[in-house]
Protein backbone atom coordinates (compact mmCIF):
# COMPACT_ATOMS: atom_id res chain seq x y z
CA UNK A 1 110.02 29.09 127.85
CA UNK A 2 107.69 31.90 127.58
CA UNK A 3 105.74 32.39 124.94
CA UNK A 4 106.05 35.20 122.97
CA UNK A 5 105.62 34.51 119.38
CA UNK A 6 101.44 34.04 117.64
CA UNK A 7 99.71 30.99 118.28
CA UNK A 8 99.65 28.07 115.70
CA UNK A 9 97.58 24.79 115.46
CA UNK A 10 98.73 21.86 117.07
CA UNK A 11 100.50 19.88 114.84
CA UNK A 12 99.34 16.41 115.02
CA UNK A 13 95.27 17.49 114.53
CA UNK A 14 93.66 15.73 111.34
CA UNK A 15 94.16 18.17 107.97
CA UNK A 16 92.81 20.25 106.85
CA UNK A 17 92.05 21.48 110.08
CA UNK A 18 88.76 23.72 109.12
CA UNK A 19 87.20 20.81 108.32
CA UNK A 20 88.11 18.01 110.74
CA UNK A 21 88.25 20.05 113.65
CA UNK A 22 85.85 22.13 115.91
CA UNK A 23 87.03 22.90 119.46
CA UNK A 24 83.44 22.78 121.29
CA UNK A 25 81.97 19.50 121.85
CA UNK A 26 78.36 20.11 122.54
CA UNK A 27 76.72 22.57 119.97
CA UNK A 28 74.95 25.51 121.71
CA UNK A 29 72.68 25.94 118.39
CA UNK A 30 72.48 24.95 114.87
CA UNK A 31 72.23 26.83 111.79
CA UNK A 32 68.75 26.70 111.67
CA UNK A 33 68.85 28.69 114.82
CA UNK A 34 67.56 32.12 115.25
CA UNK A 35 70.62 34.19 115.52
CA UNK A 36 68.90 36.55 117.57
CA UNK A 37 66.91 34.10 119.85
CA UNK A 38 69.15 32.12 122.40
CA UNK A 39 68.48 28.41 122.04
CA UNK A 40 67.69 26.40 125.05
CA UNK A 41 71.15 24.88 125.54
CA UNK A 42 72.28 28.31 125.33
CA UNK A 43 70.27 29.40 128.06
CA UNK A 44 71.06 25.98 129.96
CA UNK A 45 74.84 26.61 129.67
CA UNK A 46 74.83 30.44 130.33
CA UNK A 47 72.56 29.63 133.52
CA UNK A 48 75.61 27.17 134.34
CA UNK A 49 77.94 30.26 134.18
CA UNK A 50 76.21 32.10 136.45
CA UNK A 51 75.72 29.79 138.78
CA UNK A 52 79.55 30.01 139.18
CA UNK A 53 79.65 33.87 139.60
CA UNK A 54 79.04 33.29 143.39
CA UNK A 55 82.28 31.01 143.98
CA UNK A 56 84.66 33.16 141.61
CA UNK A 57 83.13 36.44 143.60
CA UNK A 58 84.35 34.88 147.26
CA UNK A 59 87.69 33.53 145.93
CA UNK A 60 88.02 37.43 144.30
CA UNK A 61 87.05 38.69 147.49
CA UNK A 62 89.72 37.68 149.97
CA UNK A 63 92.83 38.11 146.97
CA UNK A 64 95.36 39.83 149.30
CA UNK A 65 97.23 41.01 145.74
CA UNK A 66 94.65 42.86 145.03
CA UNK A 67 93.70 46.41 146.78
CA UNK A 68 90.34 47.13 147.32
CA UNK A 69 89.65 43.07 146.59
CA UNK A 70 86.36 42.89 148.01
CA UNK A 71 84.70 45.83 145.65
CA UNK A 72 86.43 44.83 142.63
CA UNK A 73 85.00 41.28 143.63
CA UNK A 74 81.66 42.65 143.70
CA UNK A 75 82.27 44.66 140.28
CA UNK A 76 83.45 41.19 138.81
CA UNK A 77 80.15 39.78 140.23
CA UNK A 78 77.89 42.56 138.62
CA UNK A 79 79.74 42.66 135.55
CA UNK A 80 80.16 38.84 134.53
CA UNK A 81 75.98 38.81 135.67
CA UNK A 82 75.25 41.70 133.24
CA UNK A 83 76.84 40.39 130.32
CA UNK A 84 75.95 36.61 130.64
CA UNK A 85 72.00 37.94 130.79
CA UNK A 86 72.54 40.41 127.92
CA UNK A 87 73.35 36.73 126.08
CA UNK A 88 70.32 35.29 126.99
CA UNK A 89 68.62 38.47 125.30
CA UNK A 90 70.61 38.89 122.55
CA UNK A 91 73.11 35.55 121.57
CA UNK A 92 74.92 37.93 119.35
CA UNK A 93 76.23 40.29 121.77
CA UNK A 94 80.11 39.98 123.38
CA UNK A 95 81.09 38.16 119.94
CA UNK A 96 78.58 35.57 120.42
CA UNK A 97 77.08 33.58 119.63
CA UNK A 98 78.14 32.10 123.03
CA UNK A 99 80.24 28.67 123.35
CA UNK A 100 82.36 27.19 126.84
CA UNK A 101 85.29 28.84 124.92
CA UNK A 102 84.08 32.39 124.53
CA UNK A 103 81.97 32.20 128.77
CA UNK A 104 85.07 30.99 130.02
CA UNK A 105 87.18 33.91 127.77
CA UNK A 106 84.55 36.91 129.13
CA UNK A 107 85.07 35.99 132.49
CA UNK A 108 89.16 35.93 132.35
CA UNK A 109 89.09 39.05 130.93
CA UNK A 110 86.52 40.40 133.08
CA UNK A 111 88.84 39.44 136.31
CA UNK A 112 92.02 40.58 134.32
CA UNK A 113 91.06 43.84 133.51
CA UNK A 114 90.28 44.23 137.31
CA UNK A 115 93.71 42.98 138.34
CA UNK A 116 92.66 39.77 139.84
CA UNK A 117 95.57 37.34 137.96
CA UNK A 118 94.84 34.28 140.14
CA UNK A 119 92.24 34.25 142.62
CA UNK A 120 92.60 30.39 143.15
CA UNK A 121 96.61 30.88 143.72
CA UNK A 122 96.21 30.19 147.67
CA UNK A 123 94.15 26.66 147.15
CA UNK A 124 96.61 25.96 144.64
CA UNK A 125 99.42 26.10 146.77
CA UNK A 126 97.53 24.52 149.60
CA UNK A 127 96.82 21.39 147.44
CA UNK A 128 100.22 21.01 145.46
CA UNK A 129 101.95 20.75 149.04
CA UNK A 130 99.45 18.54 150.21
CA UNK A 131 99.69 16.46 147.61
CA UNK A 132 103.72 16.44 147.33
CA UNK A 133 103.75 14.71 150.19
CA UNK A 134 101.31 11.73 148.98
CA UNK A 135 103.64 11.05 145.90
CA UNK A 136 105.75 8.76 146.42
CA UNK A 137 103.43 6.53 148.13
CA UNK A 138 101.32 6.91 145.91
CA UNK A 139 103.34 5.37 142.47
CA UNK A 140 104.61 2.97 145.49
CA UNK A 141 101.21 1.77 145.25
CA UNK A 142 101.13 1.59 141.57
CA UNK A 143 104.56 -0.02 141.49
CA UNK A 144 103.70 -2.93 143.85
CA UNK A 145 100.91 -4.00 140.94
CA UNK A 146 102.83 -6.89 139.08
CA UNK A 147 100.34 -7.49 136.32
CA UNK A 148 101.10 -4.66 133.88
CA UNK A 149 97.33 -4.52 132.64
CA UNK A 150 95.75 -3.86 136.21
CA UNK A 151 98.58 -1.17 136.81
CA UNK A 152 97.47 0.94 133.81
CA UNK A 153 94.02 0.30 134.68
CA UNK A 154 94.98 1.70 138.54
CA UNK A 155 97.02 4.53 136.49
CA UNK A 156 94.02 5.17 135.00
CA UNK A 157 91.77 5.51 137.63
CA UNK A 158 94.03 7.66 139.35
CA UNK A 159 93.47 10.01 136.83
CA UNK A 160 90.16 10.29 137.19
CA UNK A 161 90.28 10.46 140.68
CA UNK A 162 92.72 13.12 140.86
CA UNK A 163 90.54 14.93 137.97
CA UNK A 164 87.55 15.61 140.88
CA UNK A 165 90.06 18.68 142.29
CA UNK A 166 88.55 21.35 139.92
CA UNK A 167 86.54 24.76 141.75
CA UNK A 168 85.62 25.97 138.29
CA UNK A 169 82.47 23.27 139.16
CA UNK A 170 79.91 24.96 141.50
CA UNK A 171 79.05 22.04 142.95
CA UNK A 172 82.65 20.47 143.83
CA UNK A 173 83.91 24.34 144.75
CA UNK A 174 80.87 23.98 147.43
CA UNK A 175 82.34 20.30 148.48
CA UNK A 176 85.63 21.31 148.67
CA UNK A 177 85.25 24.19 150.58
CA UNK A 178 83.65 21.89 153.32
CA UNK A 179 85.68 19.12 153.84
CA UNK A 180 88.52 18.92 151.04
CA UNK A 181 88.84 15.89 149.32
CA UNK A 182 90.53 12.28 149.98
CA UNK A 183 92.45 11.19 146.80
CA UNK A 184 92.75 7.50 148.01
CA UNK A 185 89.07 7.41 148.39
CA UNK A 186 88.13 9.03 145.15
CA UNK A 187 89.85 6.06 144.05
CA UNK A 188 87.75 3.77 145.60
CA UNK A 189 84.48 5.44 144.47
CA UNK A 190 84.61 6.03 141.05
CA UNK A 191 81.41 5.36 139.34
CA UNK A 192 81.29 1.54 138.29
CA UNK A 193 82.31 0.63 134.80
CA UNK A 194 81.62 0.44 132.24
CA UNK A 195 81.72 4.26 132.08
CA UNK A 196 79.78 6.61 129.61
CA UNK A 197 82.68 6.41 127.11
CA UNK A 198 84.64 3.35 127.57
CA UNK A 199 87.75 2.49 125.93
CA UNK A 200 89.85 1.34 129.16
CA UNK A 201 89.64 -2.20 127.81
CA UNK A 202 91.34 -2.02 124.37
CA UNK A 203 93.89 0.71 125.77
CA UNK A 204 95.20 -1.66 128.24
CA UNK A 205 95.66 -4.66 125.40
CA UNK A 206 97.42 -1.77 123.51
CA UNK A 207 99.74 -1.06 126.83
CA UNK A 208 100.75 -4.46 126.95
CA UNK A 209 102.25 -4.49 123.26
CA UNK A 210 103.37 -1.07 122.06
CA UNK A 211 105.54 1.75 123.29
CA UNK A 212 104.86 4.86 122.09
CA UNK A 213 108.37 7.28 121.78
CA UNK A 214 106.80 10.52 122.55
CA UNK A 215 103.78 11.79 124.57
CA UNK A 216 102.06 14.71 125.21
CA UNK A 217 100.08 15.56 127.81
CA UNK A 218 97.66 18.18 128.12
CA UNK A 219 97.17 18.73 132.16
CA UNK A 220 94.24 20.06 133.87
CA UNK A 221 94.12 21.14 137.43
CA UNK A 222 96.66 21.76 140.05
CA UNK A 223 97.06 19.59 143.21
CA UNK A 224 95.73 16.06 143.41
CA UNK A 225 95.17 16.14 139.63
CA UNK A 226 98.33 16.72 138.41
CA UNK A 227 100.52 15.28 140.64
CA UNK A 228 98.73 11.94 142.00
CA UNK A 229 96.79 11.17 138.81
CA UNK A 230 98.94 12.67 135.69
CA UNK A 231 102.45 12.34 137.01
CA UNK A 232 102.57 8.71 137.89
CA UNK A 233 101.25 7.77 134.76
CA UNK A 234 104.17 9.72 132.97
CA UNK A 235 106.48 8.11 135.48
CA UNK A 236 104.87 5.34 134.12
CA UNK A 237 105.58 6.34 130.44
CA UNK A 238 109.25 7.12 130.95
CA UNK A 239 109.86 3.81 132.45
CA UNK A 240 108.51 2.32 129.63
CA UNK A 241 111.05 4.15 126.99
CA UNK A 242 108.60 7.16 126.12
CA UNK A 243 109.57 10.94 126.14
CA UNK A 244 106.98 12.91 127.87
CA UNK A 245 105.82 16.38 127.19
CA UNK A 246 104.03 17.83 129.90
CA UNK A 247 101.67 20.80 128.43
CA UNK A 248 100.58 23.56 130.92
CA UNK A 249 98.29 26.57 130.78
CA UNK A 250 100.60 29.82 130.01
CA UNK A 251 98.56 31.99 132.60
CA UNK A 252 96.13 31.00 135.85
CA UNK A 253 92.52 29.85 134.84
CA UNK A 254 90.94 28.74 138.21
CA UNK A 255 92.74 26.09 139.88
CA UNK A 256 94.44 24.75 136.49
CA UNK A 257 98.50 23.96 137.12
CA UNK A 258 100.46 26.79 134.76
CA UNK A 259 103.63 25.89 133.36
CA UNK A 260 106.12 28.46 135.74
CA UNK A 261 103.96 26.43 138.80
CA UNK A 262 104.27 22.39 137.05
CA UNK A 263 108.41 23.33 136.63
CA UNK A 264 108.44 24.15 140.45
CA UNK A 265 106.52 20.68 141.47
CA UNK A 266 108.44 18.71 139.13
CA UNK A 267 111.89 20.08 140.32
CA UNK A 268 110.92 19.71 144.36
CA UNK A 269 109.83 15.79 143.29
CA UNK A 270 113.00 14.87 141.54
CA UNK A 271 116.09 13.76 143.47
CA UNK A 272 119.75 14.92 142.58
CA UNK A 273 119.68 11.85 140.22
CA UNK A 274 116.79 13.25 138.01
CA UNK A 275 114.91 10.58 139.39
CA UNK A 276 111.11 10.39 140.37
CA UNK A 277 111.15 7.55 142.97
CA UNK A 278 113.70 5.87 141.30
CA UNK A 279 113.02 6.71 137.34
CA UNK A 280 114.97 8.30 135.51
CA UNK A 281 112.73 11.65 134.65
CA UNK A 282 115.15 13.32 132.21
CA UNK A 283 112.89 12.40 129.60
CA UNK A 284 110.53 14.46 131.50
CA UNK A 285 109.52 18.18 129.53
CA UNK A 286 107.19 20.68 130.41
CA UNK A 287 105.94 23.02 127.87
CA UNK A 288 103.75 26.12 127.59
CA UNK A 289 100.74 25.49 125.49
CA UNK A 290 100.13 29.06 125.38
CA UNK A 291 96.61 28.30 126.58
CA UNK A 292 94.95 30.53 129.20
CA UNK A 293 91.71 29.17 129.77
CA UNK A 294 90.36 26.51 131.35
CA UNK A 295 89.52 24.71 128.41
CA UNK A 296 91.29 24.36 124.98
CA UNK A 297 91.44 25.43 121.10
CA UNK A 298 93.93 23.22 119.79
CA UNK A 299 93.73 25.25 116.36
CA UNK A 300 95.95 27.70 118.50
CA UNK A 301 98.97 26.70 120.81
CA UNK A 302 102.13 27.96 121.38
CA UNK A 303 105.07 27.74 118.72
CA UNK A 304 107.03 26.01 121.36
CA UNK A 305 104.63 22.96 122.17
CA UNK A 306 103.80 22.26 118.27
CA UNK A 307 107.89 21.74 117.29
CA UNK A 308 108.00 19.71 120.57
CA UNK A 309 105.40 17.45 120.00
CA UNK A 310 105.01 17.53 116.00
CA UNK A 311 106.87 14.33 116.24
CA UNK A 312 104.96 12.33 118.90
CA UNK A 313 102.99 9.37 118.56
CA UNK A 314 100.56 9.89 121.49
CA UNK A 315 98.32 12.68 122.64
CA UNK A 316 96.55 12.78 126.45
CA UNK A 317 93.37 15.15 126.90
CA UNK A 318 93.12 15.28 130.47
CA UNK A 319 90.22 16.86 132.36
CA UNK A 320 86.78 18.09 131.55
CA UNK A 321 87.83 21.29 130.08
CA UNK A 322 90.26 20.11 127.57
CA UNK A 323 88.72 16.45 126.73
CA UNK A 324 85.31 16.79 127.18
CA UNK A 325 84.05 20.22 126.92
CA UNK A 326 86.30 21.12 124.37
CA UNK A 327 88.05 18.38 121.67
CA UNK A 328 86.27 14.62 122.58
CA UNK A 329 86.25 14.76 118.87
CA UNK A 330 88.98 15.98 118.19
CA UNK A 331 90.71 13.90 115.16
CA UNK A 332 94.30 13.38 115.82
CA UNK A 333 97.10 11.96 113.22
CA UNK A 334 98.67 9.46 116.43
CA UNK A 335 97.13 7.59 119.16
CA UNK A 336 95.18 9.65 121.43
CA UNK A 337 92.95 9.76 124.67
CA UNK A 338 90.53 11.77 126.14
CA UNK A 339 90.33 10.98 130.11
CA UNK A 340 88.28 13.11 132.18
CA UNK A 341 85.23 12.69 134.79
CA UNK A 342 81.69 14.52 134.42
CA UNK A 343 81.30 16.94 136.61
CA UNK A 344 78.32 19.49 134.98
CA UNK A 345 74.81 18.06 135.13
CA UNK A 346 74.40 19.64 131.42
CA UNK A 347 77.80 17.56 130.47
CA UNK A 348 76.24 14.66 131.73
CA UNK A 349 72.85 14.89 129.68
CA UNK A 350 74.95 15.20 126.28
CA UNK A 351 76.63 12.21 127.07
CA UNK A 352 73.82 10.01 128.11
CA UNK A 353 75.94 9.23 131.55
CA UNK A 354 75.66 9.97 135.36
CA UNK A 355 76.96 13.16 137.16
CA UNK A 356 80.08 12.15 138.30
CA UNK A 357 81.11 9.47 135.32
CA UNK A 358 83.93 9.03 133.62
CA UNK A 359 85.09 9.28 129.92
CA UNK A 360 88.43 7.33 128.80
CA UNK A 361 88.12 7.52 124.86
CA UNK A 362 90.98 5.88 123.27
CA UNK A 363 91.52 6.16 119.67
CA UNK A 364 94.35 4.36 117.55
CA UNK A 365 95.98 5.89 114.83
């Protein structure tokens, strides 16, 4: 389903919309501000952008889509550097002032206009096959937990696990490139609870007593993320009763899964039965949120994914991008959560948590 038609807001936000809702989570500056002046966080989260120029440039670099990758790379490089310190002179510039919405729409546009559609395409790949194969031992694992409160809880942390896959974070690109990442450990390390925002407790009373009919998942990065964290917990779902809308990025933003790519996994984990290891997945959707960035404004999504999900009764944020960056606040007319782990320094000092937490914000209707 591609999307063709304008964007419209997500149906199930708190109305009136202009005044319940405001994409960004962490203000950049007030309105006592200077417009001219940047403000420190600003300056903090710009510096943050460019520290990222470095990774994007290499992954640019070695694009074999692309001719001539390595001097369009270094264009990319120069011109992403130019205009992020123009914003530190003058906040106004490039339709600032600057948020994580408008630094992470500069750069896409920067690459796009150089023909570099998805420089990340190769890890991608990489990681969904790897992770393919871990599957079905994987929800295995999940299904051999009887008690139905310390299998959501191991859903859960799944999710968070699977959420440390992501290269748009300078310091987990650098990780990554040395030694990959081990999903079963990631498991096994999670920061201790309770975690910055902790809501794991009353979702899991909730689990035990209500099924929700429809669901709708906003997913985050390819590989580990999507398919060993998200897609056991919608196995999950479906075997509980509930209809699950998967929603995926309409173009590549870093390593995030797209909707053309999350129709491809899906299709190569079901059996001939519609089954995922032995569920019945035709209650199983994925939609095009019409997003193309690695974060979200959920004042604008695709036609498609509002009538799908105007009539569900849960909403998943999954992912720093789209939970925590952009819409922890976010006011919703259902049950929602926000799961995602920490992975900016600068995300962590909002919070009041460690590098590396995790948020699991719960809210009931």
């Amino acid at each position: 389903m591609e999307s063709s038609s304008p964007a419209v807001p997500f149906p199930l936000l708190q109305t009136p919309i202009e005044t319940n809702y405001r994409a960004c989570t962490i203000p950049y500056r007030f309105e006592t501000d200077n417009p001219r002046k940047a403000t420190p966080v600003e300056i903090q989260w710009i510096d943050l952008f460019l520290n990222s120029v470095p990774s994007f440039r290499q992954r640019a670099e070695t694009d074999p889509t692309v001719p001539d990758a390595p001097a369009k790379a270094d264009k990319f490089a120069q011109r992403y550097t130019e205009m992020l310190e123009e914003m530190k002179k003058n906040p106004e510039s490039y339709g600032g002032p600057p948020d994580c919405i408008l630094l992470c729409r500069l750069r896409e546009v920067i690459l796009r206009e150089l023909g570099f559609v998805d420089i990340f395409k190769k890890v991608k790949d990489e990681e969904n096959a790897k992770a393919m194969t871990l599957f079905e031992g994987v929800v295995k694992l999940n299904d051999a937990i009887e008690d139905e409160a310390k299998r959501a809880e191991n859903l859960v942390r799944g999710i968070l696990a699977g959420n440390i896959f992501d290269l748009g974070s300078a310091q987990l690109a650098e990780m990554f490139a040395k030694d990959g990442m081990s999903f079963l450990a990631s498991c096994q390390n999670l920061v201790p609870r309770p975690w910055v925002i902790d809501d794991l407790d009353a979702f899991k009373l909730k689990w035990a007593q209500k099924t929700w009919k429809k669901a709708v998942i906003f997913v985050d990065n390819s590989g580990a993320d999507v398919i060993l964290g998200i897609l056991p917990f919608a196995r999950e779902l479906l075997r509980h009763g509930t209809q699950v809308i998967l929603a995926a990025n309409d173009l590549p933003s870093i390593n995030d899964v797209t909707y053309p790519e999350l129709i491809g996994i899906i299709s190569k984990l079901k059996d001939e039965n519609e089954q995922l290891v032995g569920v019945d997945a035709t209650g199983l959707i994925v939609a095009n949120s019409g997003n193309d960035l690695p974060v979200i404004d959920l004042a604008s999504v695709s036609p498609e994914l509002a009538f799908m999900a105007s009539d569900a009764d849960l909403v998943v944020l999954e992912g720093m991008g789209r939970a925590i960056e952009t819409n922890l606040y976010a006011r919703f007319k259902c049950d929602s959560i926000k799961i995602g782990m920490v992975k900016h320094p600068e995300v962590a000092q909002f919070l009041g948590g460690r590098l590396y937490d995790c948020v699991f914000k719960f809210n009931e209707v």
